[in-house]
Protein backbone atom coordinates (compact mmCIF):
# COMPACT_ATOMS: atom_id res chain seq x y z
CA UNK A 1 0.00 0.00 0.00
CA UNK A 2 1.37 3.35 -1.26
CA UNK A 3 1.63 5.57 1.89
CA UNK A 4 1.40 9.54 1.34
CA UNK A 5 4.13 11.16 3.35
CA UNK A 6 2.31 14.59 3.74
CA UNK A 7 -0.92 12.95 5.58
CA UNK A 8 -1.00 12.24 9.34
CA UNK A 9 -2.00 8.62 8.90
CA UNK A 10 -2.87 6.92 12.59
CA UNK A 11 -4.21 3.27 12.55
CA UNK A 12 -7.18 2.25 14.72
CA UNK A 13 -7.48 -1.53 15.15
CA UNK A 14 -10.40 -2.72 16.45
CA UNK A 15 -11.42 -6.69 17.84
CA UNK A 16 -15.18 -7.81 16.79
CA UNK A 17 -17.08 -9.95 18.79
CA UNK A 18 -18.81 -7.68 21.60
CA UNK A 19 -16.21 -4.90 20.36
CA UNK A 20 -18.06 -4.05 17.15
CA UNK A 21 -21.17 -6.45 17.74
CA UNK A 22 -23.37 -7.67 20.41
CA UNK A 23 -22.77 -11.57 19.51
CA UNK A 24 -20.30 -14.06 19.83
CA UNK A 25 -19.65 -15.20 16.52
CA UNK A 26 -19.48 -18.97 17.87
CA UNK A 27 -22.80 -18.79 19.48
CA UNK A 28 -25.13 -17.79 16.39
CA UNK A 29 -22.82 -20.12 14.56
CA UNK A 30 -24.04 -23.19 17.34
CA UNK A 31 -27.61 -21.68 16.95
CA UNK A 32 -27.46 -21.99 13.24
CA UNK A 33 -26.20 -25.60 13.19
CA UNK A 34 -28.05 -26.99 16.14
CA UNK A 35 -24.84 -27.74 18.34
CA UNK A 36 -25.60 -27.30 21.89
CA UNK A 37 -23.37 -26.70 24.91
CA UNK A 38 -21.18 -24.20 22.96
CA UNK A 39 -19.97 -22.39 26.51
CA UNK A 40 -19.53 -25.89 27.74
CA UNK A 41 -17.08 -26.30 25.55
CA UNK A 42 -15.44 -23.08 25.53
CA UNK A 43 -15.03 -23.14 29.49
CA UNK A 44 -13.59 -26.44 29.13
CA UNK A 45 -10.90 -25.67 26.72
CA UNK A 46 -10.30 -22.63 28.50
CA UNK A 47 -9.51 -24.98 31.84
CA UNK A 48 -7.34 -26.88 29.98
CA UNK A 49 -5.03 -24.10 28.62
CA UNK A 50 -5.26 -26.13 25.27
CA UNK A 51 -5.64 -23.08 23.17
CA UNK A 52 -5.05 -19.12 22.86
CA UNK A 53 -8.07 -17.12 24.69
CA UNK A 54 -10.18 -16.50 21.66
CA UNK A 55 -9.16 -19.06 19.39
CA UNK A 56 -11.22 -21.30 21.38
CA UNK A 57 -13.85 -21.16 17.80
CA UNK A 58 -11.45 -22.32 15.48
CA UNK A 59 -10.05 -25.11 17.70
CA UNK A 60 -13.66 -26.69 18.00
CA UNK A 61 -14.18 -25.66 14.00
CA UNK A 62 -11.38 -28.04 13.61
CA UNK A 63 -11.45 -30.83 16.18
CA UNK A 64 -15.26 -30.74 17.15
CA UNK A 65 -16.98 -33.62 15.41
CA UNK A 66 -20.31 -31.67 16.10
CA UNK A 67 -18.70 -28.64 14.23
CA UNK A 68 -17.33 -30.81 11.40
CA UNK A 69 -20.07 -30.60 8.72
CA UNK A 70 -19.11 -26.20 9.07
CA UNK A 71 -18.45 -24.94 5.41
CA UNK A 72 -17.56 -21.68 4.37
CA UNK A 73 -21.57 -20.57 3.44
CA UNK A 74 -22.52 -21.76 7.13
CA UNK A 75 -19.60 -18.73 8.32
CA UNK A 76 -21.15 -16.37 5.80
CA UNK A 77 -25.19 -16.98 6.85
CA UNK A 78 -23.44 -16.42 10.51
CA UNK A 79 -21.56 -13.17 9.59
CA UNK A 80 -25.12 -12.16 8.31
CA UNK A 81 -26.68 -13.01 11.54
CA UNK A 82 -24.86 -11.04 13.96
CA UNK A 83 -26.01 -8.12 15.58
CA UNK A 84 -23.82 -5.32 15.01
CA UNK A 85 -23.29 -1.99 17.20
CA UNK A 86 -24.90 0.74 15.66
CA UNK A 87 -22.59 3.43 13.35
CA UNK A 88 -20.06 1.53 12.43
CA UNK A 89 -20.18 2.99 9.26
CA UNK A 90 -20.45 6.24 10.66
CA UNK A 91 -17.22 5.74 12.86
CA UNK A 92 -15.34 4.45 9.52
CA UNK A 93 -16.32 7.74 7.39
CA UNK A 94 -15.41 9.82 10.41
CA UNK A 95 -12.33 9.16 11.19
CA UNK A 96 -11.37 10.03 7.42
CA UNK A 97 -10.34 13.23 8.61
CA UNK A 98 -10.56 14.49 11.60
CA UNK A 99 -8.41 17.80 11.94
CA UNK A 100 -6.29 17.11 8.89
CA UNK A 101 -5.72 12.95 10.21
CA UNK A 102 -6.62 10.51 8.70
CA UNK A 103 -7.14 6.81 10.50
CA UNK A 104 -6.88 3.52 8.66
CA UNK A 105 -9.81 1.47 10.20
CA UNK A 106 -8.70 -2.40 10.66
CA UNK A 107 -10.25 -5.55 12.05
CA UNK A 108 -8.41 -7.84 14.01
CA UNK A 109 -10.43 -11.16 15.50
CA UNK A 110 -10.09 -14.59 16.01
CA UNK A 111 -13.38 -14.75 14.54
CA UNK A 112 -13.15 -16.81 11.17
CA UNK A 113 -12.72 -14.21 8.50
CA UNK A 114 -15.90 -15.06 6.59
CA UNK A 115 -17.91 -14.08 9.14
CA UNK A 116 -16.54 -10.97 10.13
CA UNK A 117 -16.90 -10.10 5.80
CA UNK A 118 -20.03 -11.26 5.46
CA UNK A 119 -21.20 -9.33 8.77
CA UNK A 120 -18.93 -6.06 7.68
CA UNK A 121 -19.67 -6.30 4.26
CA UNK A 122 -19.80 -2.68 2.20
CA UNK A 123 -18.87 -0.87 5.74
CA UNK A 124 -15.13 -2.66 5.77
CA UNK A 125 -12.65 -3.66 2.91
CA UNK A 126 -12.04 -7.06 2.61
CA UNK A 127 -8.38 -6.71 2.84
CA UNK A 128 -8.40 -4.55 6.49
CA UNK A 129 -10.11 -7.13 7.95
CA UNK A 130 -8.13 -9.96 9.26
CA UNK A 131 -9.51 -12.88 11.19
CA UNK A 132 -8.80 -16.87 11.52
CA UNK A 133 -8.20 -18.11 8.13
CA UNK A 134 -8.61 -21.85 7.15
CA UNK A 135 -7.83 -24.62 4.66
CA UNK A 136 -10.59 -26.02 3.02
CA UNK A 137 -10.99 -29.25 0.77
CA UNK A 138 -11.57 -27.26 -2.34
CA UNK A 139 -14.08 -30.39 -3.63
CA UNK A 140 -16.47 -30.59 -0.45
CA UNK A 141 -15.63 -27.34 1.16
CA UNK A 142 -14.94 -28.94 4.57
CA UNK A 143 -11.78 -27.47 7.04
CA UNK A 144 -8.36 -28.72 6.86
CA UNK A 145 -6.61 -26.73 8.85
CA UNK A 146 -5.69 -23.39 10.24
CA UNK A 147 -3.46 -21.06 8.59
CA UNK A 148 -3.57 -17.74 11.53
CA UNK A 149 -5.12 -17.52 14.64
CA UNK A 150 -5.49 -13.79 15.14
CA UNK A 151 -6.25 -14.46 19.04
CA UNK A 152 -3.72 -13.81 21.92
CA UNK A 153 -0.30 -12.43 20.78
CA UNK A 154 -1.25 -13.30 17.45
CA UNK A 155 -2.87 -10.23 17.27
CA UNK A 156 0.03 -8.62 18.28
CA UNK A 157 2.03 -9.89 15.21
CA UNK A 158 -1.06 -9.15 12.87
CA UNK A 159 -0.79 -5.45 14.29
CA UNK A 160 2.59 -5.41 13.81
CA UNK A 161 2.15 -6.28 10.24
CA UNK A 162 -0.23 -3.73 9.57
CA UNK A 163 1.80 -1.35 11.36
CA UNK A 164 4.96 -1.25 10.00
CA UNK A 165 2.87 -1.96 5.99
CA UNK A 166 1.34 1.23 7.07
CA UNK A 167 4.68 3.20 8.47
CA UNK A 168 2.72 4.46 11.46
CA UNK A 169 4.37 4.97 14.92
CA UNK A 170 3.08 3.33 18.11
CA UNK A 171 1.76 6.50 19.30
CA UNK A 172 -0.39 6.64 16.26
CA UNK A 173 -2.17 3.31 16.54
CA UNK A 174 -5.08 2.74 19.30
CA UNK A 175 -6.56 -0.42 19.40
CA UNK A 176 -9.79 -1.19 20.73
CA UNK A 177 -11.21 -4.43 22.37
CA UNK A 178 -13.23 -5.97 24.82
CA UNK A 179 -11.74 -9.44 26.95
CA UNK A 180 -9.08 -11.60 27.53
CA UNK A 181 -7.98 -12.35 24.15
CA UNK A 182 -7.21 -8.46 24.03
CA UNK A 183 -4.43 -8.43 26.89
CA UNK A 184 -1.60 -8.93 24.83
CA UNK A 185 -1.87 -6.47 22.36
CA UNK A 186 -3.10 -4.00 24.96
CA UNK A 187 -0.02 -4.50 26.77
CA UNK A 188 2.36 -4.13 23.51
CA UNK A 189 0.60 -0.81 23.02
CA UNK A 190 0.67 0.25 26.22
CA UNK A 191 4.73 -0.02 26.73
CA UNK A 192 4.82 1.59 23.23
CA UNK A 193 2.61 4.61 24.07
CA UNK A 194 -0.19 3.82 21.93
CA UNK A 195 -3.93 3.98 23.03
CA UNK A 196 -5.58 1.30 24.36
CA UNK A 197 -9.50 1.33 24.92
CA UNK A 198 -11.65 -1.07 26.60
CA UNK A 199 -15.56 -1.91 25.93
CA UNK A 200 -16.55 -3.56 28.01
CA UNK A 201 -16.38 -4.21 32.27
CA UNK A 202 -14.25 -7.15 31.81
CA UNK A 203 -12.00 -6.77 34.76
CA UNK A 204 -9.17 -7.97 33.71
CA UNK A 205 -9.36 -5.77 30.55
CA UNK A 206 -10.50 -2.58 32.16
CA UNK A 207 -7.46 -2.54 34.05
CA UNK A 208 -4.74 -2.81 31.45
CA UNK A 209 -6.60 -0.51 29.05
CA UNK A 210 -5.99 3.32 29.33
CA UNK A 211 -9.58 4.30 28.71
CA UNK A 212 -13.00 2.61 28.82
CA UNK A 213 -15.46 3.38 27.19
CA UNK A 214 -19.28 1.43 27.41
CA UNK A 215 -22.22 2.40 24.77
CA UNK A 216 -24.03 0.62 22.09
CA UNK A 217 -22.92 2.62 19.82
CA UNK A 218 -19.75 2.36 18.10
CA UNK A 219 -19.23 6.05 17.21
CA UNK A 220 -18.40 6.01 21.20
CA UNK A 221 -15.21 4.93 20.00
CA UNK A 222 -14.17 8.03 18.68
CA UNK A 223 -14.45 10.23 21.92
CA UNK A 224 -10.99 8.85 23.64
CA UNK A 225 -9.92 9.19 20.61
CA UNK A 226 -10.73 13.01 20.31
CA UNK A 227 -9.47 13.18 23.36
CA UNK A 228 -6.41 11.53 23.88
CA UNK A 229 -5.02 11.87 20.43
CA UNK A 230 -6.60 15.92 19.29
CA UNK A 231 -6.56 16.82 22.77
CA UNK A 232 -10.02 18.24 22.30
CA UNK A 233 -11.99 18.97 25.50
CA UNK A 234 -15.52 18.02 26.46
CA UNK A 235 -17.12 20.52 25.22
CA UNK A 236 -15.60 20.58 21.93
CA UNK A 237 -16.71 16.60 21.70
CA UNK A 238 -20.04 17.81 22.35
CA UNK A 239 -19.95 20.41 19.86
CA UNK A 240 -18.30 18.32 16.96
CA UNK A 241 -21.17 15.84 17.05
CA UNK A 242 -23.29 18.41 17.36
CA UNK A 243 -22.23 19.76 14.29
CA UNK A 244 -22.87 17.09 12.69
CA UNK A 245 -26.31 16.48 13.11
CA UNK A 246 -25.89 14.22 16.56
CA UNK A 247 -25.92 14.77 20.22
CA UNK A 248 -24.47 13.20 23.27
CA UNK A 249 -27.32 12.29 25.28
CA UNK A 250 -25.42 10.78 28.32
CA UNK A 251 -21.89 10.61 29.13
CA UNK A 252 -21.17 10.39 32.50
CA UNK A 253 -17.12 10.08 33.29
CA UNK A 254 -16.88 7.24 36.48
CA UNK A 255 -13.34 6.07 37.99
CA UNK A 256 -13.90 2.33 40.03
CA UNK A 257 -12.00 1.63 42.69
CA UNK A 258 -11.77 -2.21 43.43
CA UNK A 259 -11.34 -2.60 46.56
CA UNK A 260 -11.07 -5.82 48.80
CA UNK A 261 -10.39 -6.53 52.89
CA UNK A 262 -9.02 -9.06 55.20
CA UNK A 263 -8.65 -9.14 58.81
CA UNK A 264 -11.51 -8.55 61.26
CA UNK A 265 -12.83 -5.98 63.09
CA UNK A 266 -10.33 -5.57 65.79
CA UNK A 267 -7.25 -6.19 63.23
CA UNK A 268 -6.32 -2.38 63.66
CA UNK A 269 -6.09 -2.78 67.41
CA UNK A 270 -3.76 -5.70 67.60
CA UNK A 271 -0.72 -3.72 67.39
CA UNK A 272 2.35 -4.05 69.76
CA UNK A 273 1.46 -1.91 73.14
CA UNK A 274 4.19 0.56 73.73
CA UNK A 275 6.33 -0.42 76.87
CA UNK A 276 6.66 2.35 79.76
């Protein structure tokens, strides 16, 4: 990709499920096939360490025989199931220029990649989306094998790859996600003074990422952003979307303290008595 020197080009990576949508991709895709006990399954893998948290889909896609007659059209009809966050579109067209910068809008999910096109399709590129990718028998259609896992640190070598394609700085890329699967890359930001946002009250997330943000609405997205990265103030948020035809109905800015205790009562008092 030919990269214009003169533009201030950021990158904004973004995860899918519950990041961009309200589903998990591998739940419709048990709904649509009949398979029950999908979180069964999940938690269990997850006990067992066995795989990369969020690659937990493409393990079972693969080794599952109640996910083995899964063929690329069963992804798509899934990708066209999920319930996506509204604006996304919105969000994309946005962030095409906001005060002269430009950011270059990228998926990346351990989601299989068919779904995330089919559910993205006309609002994302093809090519900035990059999710699990599989081998397929190209007679019967059915999975061979897995060429990426983009779950874990392999989303921090997808970023990487996008980064470095796209000659943008760590302090120009924020990345956006919502769980577990997200840590790494959060981290790898995070040391390299990029942004990091958080979706969602995942606890484990919420305290790695620098800001969190929680709406329905993906344009949501874009207020760390204008904050963090423009240095805009509230009021000038407010005003922006105002001048664009939208308001902010609610934001209301909370810090949580987590806080937990042990010891009784008279702990405090149990302190060595001074002699006389």
């Amino acid at each position: 990709m030919a990269v214009n020197p003169n533009r201030k080009l950021h990158l904004l990576a973004s995860d899918f499920d519950h990041t961009l949508s309200f589903n998990d991709s591998g739940h419709v895709l048990s709904e649509l096939l009949g398979v029950p006990s999908f979180e069964e399954k999940v938690r269990m893998l997850e006990r067992m360490h066995l795989v990369q948290q969020g690659g937990e889909l493409a393990y079972l896609l693969l080794h599952d025989p109640d996910f083995r007659a899964v063929r690329p059209h069963h992804l798509q009809e899934t990708g066209r199931r999920i319930r996506l966050k509204k604006n996304i579109r919105l969000l994309v067209e946005m962030l095409q220029n906001l005060e002269g910068i430009e950011f270059a809008f990228h998926v990346i999910s351990a989601a299989p990649e068919e779904v995330i096109h089919a559910a993205l399709a006309g609002v994302i590129p093809p090519e900035n989306i990059h999710g699990t990718r599989f081998d397929y028998h190209p007679e019967t259609g059915q999975i061979l094998g897995i060429r990426r896992v983009s779950a874990g640190y392999g989303k921090v070598a997808v970023l990487e790859e996008i980064r470095q394609e796209l000659g943008v700085s760590y302090h120009r890329v924020v990345y956006v996600g919502d769980g577990s699967s997200d840590i790494h890359v959060m981290l790898h930001l995070n040391r390299n003074d990029g942004l990091t946002v958080a979706v969602s009250e995942n606890r484990f997330i919420t305290q790695i990422a620098r800001r969190t943000v929680l709406s329905d609405d993906a344009l949501s997205v874009a207020v760390p952003v204008m904050e963090e990265i423009l240095g805009w103030d509230s009021a000038r948020v407010r005003a922006f979307f105002e001048a664009h035809g939208m308001s902010l109905r609610e934001w209301t800015k909370v810090r949580t303290d987590r806080l937990s205790f042990t010891g009784g009562a008279g702990a405090m008092d149990a302190r060595p008595q001074a002699q006389s």
